[in-house]
N, C-alpha and C. Protein backbone atom coordinates (compact mmCIF):
# COMPACT_ATOMS: atom_id res chain seq x y z
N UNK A 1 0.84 -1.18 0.00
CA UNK A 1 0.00 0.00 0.00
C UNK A 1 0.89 1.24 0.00
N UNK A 2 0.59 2.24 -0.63
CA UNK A 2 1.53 3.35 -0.80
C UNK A 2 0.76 4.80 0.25
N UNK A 3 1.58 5.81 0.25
CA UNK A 3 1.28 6.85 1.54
C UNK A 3 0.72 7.78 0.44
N UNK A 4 -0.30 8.37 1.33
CA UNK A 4 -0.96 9.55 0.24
C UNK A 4 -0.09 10.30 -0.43
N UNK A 5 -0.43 10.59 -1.27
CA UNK A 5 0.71 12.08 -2.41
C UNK A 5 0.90 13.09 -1.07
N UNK A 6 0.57 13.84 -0.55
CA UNK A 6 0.46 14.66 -0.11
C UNK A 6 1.33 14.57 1.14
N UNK A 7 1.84 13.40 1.76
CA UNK A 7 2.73 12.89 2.71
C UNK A 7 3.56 12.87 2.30
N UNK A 8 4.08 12.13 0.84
CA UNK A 8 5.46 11.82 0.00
C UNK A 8 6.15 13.34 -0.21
N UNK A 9 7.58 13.20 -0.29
CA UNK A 9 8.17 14.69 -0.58
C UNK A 9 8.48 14.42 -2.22
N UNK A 10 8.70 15.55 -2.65
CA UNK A 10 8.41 16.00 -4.17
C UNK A 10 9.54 14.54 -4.96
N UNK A 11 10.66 14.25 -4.16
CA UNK A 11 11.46 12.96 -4.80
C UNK A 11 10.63 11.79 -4.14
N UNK A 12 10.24 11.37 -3.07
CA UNK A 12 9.51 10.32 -3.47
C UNK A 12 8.12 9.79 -4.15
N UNK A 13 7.65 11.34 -4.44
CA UNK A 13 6.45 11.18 -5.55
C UNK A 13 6.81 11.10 -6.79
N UNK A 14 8.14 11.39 -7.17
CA UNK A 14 8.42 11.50 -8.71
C UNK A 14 8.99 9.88 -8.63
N UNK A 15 9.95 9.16 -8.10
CA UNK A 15 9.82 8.01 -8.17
C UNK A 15 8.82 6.71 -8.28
N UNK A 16 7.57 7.46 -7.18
CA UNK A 16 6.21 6.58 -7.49
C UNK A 16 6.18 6.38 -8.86
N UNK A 17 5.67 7.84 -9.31
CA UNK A 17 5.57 7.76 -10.53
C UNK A 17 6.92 7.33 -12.00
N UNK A 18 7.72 7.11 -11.49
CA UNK A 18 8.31 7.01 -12.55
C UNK A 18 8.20 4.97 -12.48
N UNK A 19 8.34 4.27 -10.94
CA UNK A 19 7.64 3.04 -11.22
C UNK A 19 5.93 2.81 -11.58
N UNK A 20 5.40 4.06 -11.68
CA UNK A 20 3.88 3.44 -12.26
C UNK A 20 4.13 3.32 -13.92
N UNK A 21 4.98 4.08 -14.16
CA UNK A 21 5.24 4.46 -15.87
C UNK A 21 5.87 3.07 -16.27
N UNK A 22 6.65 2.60 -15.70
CA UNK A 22 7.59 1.13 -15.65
C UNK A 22 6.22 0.19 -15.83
N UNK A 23 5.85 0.29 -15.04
CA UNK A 23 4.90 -0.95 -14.58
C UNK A 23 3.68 -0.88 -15.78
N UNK A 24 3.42 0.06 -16.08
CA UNK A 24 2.47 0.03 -17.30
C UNK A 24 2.95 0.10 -18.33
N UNK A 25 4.07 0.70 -18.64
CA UNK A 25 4.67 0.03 -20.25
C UNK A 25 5.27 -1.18 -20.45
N UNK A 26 5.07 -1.61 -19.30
CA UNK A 26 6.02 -3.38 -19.46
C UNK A 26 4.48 -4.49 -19.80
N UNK A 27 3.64 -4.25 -20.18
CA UNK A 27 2.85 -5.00 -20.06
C UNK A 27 1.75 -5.37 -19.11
N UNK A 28 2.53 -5.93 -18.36
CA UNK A 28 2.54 -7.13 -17.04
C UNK A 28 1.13 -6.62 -15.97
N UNK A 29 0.41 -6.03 -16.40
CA UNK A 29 -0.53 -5.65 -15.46
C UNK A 29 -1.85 -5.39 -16.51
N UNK A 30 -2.96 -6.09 -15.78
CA UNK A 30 -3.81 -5.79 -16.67
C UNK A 30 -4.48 -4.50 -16.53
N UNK A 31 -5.85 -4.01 -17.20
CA UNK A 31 -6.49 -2.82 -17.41
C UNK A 31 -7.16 -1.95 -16.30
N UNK A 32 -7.82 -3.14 -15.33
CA UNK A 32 -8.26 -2.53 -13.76
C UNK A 32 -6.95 -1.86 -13.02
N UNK A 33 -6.03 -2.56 -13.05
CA UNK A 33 -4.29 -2.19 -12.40
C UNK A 33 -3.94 -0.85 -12.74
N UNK A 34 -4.02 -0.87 -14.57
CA UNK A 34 -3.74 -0.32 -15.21
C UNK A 34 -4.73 1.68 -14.80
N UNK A 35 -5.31 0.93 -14.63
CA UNK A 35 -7.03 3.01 -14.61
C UNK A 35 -6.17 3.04 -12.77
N UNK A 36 -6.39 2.13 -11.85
CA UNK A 36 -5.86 2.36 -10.96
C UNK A 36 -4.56 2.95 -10.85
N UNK A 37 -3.35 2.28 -11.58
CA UNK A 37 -2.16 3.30 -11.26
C UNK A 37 -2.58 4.78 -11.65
N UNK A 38 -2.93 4.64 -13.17
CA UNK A 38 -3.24 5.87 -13.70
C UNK A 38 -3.93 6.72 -12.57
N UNK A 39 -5.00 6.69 -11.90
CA UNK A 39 -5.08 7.50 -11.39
C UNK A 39 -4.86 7.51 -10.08
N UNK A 40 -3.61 6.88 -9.91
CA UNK A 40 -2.87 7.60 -8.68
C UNK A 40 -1.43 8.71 -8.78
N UNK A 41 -1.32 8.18 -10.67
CA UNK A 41 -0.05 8.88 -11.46
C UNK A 41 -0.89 10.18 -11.16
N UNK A 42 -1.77 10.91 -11.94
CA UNK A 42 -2.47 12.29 -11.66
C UNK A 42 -2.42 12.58 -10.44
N UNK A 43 -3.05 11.89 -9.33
CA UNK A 43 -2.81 12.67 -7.83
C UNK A 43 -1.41 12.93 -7.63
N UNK A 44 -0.36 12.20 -8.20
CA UNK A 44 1.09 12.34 -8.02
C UNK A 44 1.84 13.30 -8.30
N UNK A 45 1.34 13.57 -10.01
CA UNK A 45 1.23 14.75 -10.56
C UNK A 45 1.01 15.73 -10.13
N UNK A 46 -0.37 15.70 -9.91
CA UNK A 46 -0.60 17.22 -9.08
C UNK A 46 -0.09 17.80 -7.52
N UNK A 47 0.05 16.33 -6.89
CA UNK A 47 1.13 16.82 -5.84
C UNK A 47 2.24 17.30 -6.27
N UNK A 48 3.15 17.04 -7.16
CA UNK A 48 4.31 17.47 -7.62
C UNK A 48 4.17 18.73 -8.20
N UNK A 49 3.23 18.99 -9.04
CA UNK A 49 2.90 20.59 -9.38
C UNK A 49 2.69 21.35 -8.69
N UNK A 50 1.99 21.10 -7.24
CA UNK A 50 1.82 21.91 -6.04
C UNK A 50 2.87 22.24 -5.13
N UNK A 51 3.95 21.25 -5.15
CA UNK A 51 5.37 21.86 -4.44
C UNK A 51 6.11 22.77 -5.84
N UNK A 52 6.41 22.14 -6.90
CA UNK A 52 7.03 23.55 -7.77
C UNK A 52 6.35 24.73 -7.67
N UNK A 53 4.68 24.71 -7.93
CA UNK A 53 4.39 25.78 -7.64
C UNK A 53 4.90 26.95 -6.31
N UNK A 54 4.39 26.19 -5.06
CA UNK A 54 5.41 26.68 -4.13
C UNK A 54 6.51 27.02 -3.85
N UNK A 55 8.00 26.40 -4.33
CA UNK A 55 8.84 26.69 -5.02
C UNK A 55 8.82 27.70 -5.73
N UNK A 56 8.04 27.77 -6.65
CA UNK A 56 8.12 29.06 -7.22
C UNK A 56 8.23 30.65 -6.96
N UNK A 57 7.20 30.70 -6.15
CA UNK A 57 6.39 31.63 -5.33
C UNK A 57 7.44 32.41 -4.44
N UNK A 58 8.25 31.01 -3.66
CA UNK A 58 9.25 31.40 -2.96
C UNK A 58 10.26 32.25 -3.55
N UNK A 59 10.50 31.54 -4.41
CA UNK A 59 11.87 32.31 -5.36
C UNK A 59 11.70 33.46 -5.63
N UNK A 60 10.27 33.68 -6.19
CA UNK A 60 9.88 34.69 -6.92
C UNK A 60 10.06 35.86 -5.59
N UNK A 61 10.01 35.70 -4.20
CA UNK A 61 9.69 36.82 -3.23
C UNK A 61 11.00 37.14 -2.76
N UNK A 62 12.04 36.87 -3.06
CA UNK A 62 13.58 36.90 -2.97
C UNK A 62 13.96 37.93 -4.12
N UNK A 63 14.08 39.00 -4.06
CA UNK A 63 14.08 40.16 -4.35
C UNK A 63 15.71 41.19 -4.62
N UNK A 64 16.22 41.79 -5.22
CA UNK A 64 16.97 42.87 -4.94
C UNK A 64 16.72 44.23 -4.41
N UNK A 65 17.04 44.99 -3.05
CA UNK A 65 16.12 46.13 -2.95
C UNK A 65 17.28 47.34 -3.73
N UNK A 66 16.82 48.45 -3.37
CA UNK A 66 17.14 49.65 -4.40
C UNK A 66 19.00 49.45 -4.13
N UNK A 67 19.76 48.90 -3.17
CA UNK A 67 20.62 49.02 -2.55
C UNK A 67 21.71 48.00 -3.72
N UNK A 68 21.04 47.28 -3.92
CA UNK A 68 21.46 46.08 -5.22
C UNK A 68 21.62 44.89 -3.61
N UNK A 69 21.46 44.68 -2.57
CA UNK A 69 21.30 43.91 -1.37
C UNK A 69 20.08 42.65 -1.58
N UNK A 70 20.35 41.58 -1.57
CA UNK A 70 19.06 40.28 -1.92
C UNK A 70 18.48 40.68 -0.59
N UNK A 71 16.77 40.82 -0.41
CA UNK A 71 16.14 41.17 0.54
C UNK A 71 15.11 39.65 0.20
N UNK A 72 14.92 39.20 1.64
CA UNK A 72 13.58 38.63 1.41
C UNK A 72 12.68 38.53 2.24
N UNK A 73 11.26 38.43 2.06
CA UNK A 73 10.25 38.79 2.03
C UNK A 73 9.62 37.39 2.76
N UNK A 74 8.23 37.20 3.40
CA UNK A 74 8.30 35.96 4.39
C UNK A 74 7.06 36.03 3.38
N UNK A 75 7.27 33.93 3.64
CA UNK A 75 6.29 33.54 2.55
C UNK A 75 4.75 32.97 3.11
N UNK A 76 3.86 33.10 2.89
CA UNK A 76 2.55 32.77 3.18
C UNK A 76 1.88 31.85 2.15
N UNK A 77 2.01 30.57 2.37
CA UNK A 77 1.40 29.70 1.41
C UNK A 77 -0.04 29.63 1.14
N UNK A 78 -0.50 29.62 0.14
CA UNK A 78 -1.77 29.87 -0.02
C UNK A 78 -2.41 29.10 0.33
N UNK A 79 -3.79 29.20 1.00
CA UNK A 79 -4.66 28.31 1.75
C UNK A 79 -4.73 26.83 0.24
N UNK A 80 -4.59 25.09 0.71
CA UNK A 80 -4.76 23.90 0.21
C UNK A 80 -5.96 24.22 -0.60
């Protein structure tokens, strides 16, 4: 049994997914297996899009002020 997306950190969700990708191009699993990984690949996905996003955000608030000095700014993650 695997831990929700949302528990896993951004490398052990990209590994899930890179063995669901394994496991369905090798054949070896039939079509029920098959809609099931799939849609645990998307929740995986979108967990992983939701930490870059965050990531992002961060970076983006790390700033130069008029001084040419890196200033930064405290981050407030947007409500889930």
């Amino acid at each position: 049994m695997t831990r929700p997306a949302k528990k896993l950190t951004f490398e052990q969700a990209m590994q899930r997914l890179d063995a669901i990708v394994e496991a369905m191009e090798s054949g070896e699993i039939g079509i029920e297996d098959s809609i099931a990984r799939y849609e645990e690949a998307m929740e995986l996905a979108a967990h992983c899009r939701q930490i870059l996003d965050r990531a992002e955000q961060r970076i983006r608030q790390i700033q130069l002020d008029a001084s040419g000095q890196v200033r930064s700014e405290p981050f407030e993650a947007p409500p889930p």
